[in-house]
C-alpha atoms as a PDB file:
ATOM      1  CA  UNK A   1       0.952 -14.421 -22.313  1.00  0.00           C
ATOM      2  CA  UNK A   2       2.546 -16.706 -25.118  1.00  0.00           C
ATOM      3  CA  UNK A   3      -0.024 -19.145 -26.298  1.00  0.00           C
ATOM      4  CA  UNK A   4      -0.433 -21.289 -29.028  1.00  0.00           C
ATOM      5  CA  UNK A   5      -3.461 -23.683 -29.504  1.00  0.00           C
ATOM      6  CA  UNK A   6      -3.557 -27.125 -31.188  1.00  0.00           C
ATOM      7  CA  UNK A   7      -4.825 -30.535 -31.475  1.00  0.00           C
ATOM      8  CA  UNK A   8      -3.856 -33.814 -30.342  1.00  0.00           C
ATOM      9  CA  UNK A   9      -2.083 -36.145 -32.189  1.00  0.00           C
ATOM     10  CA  UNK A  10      -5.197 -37.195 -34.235  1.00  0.00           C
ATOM     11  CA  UNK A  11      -7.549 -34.686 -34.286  1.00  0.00           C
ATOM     12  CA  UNK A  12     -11.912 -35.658 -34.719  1.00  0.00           C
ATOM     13  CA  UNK A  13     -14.738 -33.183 -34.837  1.00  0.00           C
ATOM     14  CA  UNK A  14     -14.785 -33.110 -31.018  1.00  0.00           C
ATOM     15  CA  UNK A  15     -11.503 -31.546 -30.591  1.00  0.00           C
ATOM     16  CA  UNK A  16     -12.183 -29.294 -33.317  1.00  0.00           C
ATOM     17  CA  UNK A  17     -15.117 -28.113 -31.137  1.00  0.00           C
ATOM     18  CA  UNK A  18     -12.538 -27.607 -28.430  1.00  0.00           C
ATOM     19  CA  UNK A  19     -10.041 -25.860 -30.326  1.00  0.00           C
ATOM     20  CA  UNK A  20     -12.456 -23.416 -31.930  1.00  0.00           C
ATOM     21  CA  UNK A  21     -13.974 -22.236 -28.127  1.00  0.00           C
ATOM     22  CA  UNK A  22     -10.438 -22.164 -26.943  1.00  0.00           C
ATOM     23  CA  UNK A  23      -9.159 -19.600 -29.150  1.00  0.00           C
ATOM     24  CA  UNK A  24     -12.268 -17.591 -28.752  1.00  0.00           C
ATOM     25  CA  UNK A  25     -12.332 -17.299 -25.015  1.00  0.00           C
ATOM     26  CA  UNK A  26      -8.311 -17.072 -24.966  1.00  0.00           C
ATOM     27  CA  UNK A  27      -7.531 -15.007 -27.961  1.00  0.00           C
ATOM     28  CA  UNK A  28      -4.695 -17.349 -28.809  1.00  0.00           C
ATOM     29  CA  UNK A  29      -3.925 -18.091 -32.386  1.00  0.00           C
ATOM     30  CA  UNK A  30      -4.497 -21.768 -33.825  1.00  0.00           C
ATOM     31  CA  UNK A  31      -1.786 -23.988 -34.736  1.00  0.00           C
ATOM     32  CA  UNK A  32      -1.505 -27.093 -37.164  1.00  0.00           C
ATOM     33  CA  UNK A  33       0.224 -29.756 -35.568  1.00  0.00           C
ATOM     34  CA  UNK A  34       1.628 -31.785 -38.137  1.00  0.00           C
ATOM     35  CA  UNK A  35       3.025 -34.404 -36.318  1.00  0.00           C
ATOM     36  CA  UNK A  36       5.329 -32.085 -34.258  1.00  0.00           C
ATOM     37  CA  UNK A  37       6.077 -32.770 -30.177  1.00  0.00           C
ATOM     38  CA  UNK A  38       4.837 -30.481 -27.761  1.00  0.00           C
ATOM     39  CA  UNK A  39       8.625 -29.803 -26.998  1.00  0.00           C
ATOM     40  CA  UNK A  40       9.259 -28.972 -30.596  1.00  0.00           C
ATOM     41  CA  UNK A  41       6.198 -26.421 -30.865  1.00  0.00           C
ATOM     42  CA  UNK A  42       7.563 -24.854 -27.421  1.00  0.00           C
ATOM     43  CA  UNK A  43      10.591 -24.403 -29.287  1.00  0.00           C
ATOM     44  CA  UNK A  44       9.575 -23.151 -32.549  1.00  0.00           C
ATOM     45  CA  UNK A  45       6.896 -21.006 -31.618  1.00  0.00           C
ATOM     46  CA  UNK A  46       8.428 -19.780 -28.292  1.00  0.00           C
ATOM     47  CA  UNK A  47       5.303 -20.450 -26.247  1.00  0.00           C
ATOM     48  CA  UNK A  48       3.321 -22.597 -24.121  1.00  0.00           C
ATOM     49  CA  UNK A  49       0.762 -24.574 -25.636  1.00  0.00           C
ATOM     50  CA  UNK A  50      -2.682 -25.377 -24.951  1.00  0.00           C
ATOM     51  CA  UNK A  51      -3.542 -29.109 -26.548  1.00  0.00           C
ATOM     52  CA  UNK A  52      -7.558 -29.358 -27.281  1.00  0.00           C
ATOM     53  CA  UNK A  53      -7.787 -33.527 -27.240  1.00  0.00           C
ATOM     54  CA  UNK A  54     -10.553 -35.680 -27.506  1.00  0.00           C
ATOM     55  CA  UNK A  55     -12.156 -35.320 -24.308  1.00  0.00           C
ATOM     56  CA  UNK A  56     -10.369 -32.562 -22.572  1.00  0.00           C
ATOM     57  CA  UNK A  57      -8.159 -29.775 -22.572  1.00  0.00           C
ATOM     58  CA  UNK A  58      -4.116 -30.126 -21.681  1.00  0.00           C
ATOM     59  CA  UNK A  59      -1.430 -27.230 -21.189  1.00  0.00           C
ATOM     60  CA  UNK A  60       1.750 -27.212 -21.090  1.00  0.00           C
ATOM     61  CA  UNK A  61       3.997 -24.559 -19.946  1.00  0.00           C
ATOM     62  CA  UNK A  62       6.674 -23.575 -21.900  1.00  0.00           C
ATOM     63  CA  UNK A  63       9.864 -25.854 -21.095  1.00  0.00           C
ATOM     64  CA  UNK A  64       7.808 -28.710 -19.021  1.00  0.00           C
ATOM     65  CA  UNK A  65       6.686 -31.340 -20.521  1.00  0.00           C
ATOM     66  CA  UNK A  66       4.111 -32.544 -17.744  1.00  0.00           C
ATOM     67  CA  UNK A  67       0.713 -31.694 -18.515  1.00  0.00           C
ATOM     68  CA  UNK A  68      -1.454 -29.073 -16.488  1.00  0.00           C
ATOM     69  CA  UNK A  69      -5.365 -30.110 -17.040  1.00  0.00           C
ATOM     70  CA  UNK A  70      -8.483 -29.493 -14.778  1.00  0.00           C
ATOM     71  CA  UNK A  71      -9.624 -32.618 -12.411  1.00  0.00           C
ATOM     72  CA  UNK A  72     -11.531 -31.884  -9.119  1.00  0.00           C
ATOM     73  CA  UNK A  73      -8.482 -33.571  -7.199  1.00  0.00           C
ATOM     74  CA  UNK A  74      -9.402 -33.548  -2.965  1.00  0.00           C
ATOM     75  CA  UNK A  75     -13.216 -32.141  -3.882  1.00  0.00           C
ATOM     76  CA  UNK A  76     -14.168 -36.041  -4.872  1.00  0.00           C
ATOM     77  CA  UNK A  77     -13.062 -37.552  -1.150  1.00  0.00           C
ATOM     78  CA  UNK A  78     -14.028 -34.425   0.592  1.00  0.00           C
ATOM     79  CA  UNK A  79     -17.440 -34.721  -0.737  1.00  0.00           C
ATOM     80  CA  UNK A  80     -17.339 -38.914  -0.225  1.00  0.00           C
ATOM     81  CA  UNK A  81     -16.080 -38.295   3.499  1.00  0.00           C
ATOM     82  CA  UNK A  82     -19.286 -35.617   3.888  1.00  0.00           C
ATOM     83  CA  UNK A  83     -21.672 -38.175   2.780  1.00  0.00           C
ATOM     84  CA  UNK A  84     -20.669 -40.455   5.478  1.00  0.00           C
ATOM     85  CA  UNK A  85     -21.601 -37.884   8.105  1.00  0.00           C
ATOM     86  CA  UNK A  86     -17.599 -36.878   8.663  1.00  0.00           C
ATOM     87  CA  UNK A  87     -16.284 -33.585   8.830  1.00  0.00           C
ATOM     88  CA  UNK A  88     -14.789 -30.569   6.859  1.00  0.00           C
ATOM     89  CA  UNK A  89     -12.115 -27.991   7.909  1.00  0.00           C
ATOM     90  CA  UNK A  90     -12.910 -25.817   5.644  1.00  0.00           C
ATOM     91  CA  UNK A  91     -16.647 -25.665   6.037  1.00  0.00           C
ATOM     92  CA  UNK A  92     -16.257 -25.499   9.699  1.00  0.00           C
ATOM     93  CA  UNK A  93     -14.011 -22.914   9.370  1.00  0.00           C
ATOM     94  CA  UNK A  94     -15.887 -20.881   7.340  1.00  0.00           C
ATOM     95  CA  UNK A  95     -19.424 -21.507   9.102  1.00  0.00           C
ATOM     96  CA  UNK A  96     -21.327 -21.944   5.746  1.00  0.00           C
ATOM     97  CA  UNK A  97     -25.016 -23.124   5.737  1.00  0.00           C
ATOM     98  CA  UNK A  98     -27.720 -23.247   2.932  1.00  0.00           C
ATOM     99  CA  UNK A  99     -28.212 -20.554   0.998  1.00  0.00           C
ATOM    100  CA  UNK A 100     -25.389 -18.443   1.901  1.00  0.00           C
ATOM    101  CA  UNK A 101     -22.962 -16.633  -0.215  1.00  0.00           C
ATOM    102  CA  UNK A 102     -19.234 -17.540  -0.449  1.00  0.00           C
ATOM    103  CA  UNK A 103     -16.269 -15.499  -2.449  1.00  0.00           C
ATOM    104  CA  UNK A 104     -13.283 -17.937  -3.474  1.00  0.00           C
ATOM    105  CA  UNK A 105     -10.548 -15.320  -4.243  1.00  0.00           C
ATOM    106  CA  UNK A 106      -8.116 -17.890  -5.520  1.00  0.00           C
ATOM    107  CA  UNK A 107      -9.950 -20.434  -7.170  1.00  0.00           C
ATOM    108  CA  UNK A 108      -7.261 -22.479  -8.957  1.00  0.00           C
ATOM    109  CA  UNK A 109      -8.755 -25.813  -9.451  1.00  0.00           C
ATOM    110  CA  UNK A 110     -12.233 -25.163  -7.751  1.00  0.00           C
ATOM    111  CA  UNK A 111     -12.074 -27.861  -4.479  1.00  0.00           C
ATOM    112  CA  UNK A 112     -12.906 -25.766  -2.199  1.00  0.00           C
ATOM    113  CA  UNK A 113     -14.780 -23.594  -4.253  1.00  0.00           C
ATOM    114  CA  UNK A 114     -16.864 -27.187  -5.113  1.00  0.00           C
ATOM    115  CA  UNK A 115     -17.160 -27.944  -1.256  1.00  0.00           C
ATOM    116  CA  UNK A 116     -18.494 -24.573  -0.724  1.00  0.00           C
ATOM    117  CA  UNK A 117     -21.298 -25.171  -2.986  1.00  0.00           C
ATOM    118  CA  UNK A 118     -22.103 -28.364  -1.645  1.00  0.00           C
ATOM    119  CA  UNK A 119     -23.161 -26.768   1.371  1.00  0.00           C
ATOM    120  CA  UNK A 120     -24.440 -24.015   0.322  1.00  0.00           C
ATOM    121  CA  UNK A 121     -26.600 -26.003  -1.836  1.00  0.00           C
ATOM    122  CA  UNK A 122     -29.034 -24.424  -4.643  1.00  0.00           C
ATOM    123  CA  UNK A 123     -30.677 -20.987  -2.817  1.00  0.00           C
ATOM    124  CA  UNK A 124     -26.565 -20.422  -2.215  1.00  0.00           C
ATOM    125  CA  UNK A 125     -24.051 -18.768  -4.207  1.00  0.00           C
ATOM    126  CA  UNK A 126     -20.566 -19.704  -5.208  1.00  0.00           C
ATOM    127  CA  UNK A 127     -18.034 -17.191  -7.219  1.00  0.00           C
ATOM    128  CA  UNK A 128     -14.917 -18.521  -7.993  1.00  0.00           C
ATOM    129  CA  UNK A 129     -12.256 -15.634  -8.444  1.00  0.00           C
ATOM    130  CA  UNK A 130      -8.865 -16.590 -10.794  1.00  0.00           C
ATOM    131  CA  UNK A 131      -6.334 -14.756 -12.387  1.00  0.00           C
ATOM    132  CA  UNK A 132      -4.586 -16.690 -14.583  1.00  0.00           C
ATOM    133  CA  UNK A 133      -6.626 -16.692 -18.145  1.00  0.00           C
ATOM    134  CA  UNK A 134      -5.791 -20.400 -18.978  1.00  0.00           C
ATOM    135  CA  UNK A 135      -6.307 -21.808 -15.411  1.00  0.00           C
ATOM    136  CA  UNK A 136      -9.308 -19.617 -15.565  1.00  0.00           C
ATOM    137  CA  UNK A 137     -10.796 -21.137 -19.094  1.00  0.00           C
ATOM    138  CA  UNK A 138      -9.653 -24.472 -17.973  1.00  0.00           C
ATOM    139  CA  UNK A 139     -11.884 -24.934 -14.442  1.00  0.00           C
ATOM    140  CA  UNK A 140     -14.442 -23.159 -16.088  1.00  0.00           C
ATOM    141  CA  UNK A 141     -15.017 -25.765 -18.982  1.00  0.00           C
ATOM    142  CA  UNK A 142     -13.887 -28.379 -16.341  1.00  0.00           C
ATOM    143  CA  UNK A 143     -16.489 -27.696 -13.800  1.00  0.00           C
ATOM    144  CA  UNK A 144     -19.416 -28.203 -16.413  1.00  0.00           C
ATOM    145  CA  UNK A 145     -17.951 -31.156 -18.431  1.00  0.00           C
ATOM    146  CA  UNK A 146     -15.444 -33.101 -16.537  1.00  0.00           C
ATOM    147  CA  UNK A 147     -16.871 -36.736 -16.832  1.00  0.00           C
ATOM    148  CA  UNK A 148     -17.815 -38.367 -13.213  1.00  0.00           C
ATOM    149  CA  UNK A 149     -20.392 -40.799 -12.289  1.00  0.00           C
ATOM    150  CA  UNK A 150     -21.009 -38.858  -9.018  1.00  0.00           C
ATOM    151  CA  UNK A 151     -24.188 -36.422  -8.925  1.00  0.00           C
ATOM    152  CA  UNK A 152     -23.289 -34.313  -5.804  1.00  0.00           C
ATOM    153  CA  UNK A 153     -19.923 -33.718  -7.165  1.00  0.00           C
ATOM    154  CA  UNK A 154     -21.407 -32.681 -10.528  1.00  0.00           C
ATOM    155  CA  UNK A 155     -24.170 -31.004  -8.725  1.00  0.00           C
ATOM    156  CA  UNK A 156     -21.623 -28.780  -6.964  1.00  0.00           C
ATOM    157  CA  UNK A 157     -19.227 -27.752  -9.567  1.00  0.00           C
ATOM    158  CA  UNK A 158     -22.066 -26.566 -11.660  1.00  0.00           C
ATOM    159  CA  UNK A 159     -23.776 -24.293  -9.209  1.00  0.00           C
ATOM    160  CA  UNK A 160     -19.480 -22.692  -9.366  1.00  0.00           C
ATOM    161  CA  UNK A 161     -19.735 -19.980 -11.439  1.00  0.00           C
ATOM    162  CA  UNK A 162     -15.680 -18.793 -12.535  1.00  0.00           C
ATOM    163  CA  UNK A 163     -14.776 -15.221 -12.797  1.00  0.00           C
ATOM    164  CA  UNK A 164     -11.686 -14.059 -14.851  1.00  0.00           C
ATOM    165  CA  UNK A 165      -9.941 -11.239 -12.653  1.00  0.00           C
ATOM    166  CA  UNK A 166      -7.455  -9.635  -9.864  1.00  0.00           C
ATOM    167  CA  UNK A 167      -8.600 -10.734  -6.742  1.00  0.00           C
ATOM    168  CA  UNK A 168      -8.219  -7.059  -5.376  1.00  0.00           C
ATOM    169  CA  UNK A 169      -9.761  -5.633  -8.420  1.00  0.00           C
ATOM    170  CA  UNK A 170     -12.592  -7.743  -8.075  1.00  0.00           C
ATOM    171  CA  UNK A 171     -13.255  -7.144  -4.099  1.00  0.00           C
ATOM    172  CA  UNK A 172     -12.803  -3.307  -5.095  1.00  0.00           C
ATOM    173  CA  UNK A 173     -15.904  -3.884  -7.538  1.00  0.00           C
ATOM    174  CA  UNK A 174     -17.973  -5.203  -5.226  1.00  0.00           C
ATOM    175  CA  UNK A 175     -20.007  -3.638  -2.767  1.00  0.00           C
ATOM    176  CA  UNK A 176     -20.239  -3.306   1.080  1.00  0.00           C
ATOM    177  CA  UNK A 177     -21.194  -6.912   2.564  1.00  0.00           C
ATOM    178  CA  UNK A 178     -21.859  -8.504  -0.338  1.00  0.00           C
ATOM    179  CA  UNK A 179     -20.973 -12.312   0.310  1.00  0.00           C
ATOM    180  CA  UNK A 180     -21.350 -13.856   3.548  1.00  0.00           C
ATOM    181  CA  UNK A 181     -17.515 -15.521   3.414  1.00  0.00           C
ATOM    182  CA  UNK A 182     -14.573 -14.467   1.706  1.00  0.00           C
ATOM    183  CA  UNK A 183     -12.305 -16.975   1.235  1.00  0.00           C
ATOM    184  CA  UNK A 184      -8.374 -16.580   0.277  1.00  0.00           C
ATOM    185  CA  UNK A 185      -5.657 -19.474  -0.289  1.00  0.00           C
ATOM    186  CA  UNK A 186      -2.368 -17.509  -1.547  1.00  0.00           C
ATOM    187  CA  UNK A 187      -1.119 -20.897  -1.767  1.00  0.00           C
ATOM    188  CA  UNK A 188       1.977 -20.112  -3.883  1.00  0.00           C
ATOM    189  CA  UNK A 189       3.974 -19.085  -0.880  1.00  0.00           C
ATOM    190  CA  UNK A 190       4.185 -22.522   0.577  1.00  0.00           C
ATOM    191  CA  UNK A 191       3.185 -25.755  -1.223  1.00  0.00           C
ATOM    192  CA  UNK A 192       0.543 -27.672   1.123  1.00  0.00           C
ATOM    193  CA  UNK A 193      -0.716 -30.476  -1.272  1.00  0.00           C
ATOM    194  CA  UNK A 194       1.028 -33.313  -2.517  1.00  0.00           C
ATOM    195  CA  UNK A 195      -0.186 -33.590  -6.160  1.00  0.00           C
ATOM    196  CA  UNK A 196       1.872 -33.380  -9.617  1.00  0.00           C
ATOM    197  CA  UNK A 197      -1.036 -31.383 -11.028  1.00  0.00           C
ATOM    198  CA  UNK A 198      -1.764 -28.937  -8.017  1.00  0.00           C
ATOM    199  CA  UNK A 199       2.329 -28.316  -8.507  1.00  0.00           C
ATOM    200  CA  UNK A 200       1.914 -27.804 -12.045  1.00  0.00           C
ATOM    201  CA  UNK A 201      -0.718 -25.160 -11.130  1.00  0.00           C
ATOM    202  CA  UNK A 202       2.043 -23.383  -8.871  1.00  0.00           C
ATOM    203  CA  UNK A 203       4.153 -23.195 -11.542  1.00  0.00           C
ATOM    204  CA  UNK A 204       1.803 -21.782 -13.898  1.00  0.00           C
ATOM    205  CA  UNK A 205      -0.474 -19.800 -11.843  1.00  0.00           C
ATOM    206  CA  UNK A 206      -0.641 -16.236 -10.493  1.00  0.00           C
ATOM    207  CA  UNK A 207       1.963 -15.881  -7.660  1.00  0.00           C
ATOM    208  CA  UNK A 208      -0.140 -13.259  -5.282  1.00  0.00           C
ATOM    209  CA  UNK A 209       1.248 -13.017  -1.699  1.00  0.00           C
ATOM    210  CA  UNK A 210      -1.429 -11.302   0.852  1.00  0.00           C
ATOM    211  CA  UNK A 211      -1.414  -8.061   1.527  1.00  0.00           C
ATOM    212  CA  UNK A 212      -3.026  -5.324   3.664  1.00  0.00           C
ATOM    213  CA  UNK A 213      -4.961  -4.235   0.655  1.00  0.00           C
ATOM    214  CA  UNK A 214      -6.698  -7.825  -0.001  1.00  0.00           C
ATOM    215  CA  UNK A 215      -7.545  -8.392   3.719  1.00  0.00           C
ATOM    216  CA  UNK A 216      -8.788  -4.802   4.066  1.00  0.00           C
ATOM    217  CA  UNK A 217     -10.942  -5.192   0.992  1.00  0.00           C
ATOM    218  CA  UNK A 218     -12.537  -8.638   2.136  1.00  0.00           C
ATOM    219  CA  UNK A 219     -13.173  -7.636   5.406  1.00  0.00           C
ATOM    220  CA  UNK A 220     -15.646  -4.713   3.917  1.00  0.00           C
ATOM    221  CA  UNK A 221     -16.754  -6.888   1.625  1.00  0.00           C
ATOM    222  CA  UNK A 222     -18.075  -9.657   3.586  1.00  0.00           C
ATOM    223  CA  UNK A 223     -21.066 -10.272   5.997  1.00  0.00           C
ATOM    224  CA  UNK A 224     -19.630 -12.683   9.158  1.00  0.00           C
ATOM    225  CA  UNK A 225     -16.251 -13.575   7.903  1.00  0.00           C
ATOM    226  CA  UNK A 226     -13.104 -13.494   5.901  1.00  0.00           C
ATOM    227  CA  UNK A 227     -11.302 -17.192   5.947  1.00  0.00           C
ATOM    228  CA  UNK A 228      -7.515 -17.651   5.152  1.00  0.00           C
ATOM    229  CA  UNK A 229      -6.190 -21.447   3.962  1.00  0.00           C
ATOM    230  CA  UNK A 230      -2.548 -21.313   4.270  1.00  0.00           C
ATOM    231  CA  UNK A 231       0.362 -23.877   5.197  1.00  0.00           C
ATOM    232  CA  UNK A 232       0.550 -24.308   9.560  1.00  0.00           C
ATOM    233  CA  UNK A 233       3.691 -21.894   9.413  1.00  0.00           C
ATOM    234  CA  UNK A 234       2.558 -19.029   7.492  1.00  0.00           C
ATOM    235  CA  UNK A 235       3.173 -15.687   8.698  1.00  0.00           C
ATOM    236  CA  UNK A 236       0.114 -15.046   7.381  1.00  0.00           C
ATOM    237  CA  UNK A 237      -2.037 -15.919  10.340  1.00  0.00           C
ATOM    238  CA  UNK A 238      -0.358 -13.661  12.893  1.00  0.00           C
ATOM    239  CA  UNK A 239       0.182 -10.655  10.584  1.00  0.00           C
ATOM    240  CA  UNK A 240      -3.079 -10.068   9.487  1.00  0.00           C
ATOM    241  CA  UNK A 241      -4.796 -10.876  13.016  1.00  0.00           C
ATOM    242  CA  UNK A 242      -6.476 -14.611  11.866  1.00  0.00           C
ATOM    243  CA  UNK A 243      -7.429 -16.544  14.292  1.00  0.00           C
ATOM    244  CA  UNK A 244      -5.876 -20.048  13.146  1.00  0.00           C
ATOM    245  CA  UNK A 245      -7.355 -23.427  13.995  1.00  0.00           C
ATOM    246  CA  UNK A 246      -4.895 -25.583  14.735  1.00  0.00           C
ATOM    247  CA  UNK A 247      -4.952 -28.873  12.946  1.00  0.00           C
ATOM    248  CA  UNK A 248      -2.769 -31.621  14.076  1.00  0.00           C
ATOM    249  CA  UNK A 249      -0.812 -33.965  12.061  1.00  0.00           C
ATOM    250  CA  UNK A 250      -2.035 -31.756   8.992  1.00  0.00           C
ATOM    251  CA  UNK A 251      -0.300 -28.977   6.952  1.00  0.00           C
ATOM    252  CA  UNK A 252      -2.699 -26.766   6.140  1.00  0.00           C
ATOM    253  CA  UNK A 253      -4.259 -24.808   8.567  1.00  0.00           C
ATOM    254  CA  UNK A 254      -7.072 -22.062   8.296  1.00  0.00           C
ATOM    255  CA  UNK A 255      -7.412 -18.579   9.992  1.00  0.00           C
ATOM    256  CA  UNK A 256     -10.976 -16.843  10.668  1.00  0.00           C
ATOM    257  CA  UNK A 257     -11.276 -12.714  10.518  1.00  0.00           C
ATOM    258  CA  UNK A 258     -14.249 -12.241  12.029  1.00  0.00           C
ATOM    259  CA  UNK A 259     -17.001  -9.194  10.962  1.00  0.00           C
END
């Protein structure tokens, strides 16, 4: 990875904070800005850069000039939507109750990760999985110190905790039924959401297609079930024996693999 870190266009003691744990956690070198564009910086230091502002993080891929930055997107109506009693797919696809145990192989972002530990609520467990180091850094800060005047949706995103790795190299670390749901998305196959942020995580994430290895591995490493999120025509479904819930007038679909 190519990475450069710097400030916003005028830089306080806040940002200086953010720039300092950036390049710690990332092991990216720090660059002045001096007044320069992002663009410009792409261009002269032939890399994407990571923009510690006032009050949060921004990244920009090299040769885009739309930002990439952490915001809990669908978790904030998902959550609103539980609170009035309604229903979600993916916690009634994945059967989760209090104090269970749920493995998010592909966190990206963290909704579903976030609805997960809504439910499972404080005697749970939540373990977000990513492989990407900057998508990674950026949910983690995000999760504990994105600014919202809602307490369950705080509540929930800090009871995530983020894990930097393979999603196969993880599951092979792990022993026999160790989480009661395993839960993958390998949502860079198909797009299913219509966001210009969840596309600018396609575009910058870690492009992992499913494979007999994964499924294999979280199948022995859950307790009751192994969940699959992908778009309604995924091949996904059929080849790996998930049972998918159909979902009308909806793209995404999910697929239950059952102990």
């Amino acid at each position: 990875m190519s990475l450069i870190i710097t400030t916003a266009g005028r830089p306080d003691e806040q940002s200086a904070a953010f720039i300092e744990q950036a390049a710690v956690r990332l092991q990216a070198p720090v660059v002045e800005r001096k007044k320069r564009s992002i663009s410009k910086m792409q261009d002269i230091y032939q890399s994407d850069v990571l923009v510690a502002g006032k009050d949060r993080y921004s990244f920009y891929k090299r040769g885009s000039d739309e930002p990439f930055f952490f915001h809990p997107n669908s978790a904030t109506y998902r959550l609103r939507r539980l609170q009035k009693g309604e229903q979600d797919p993916l916690l009634e696809a994945t059967g989760l109750k209090a104090g269970d145990s749920f493995l998010d192989c592909t966190l990206g972002l963290g909704s579903d990760a976030i609805i997960a530990a809504s439910r499972v609520g404080m005697e749970g467990s939540v373990i977000g999985v990513e492989a990407d180091p900057v998508i990674s850094f950026l949910t983690d800060i995000g999760l504990r110190s994105f600014p919202i005047e809602f307490p369950l949706l705080q509540e929930a995103m800090g009871r995530v905790q983020v894990i930097h790795s393979d999603a196969i190299q993880f599951l092979e670390s792990c022993p026999d039924q160790s989480y009661d749901v395993v839960f993958l998305d390998p949502m860079f196959t198909t797009p299913i959401e219509e966001s210009s942020n969840f596309e600018s995580l396609r575009d910058i994430g870690v492009a992992d297609s499913l494979t007999e290895e994964w499924v294999t591995e979280a199948l022995r490493v859950c307790r009751r079930r192994v969940v699959l999120k992908d778009h309604f025509q995924s091949p996904m479904f059929e080849r790996f024996g998930f049972r998918q819930q159909i979902r009308l007038n909806t793209k995404v679909h999910y697929g239950v693999l059952e102990k």
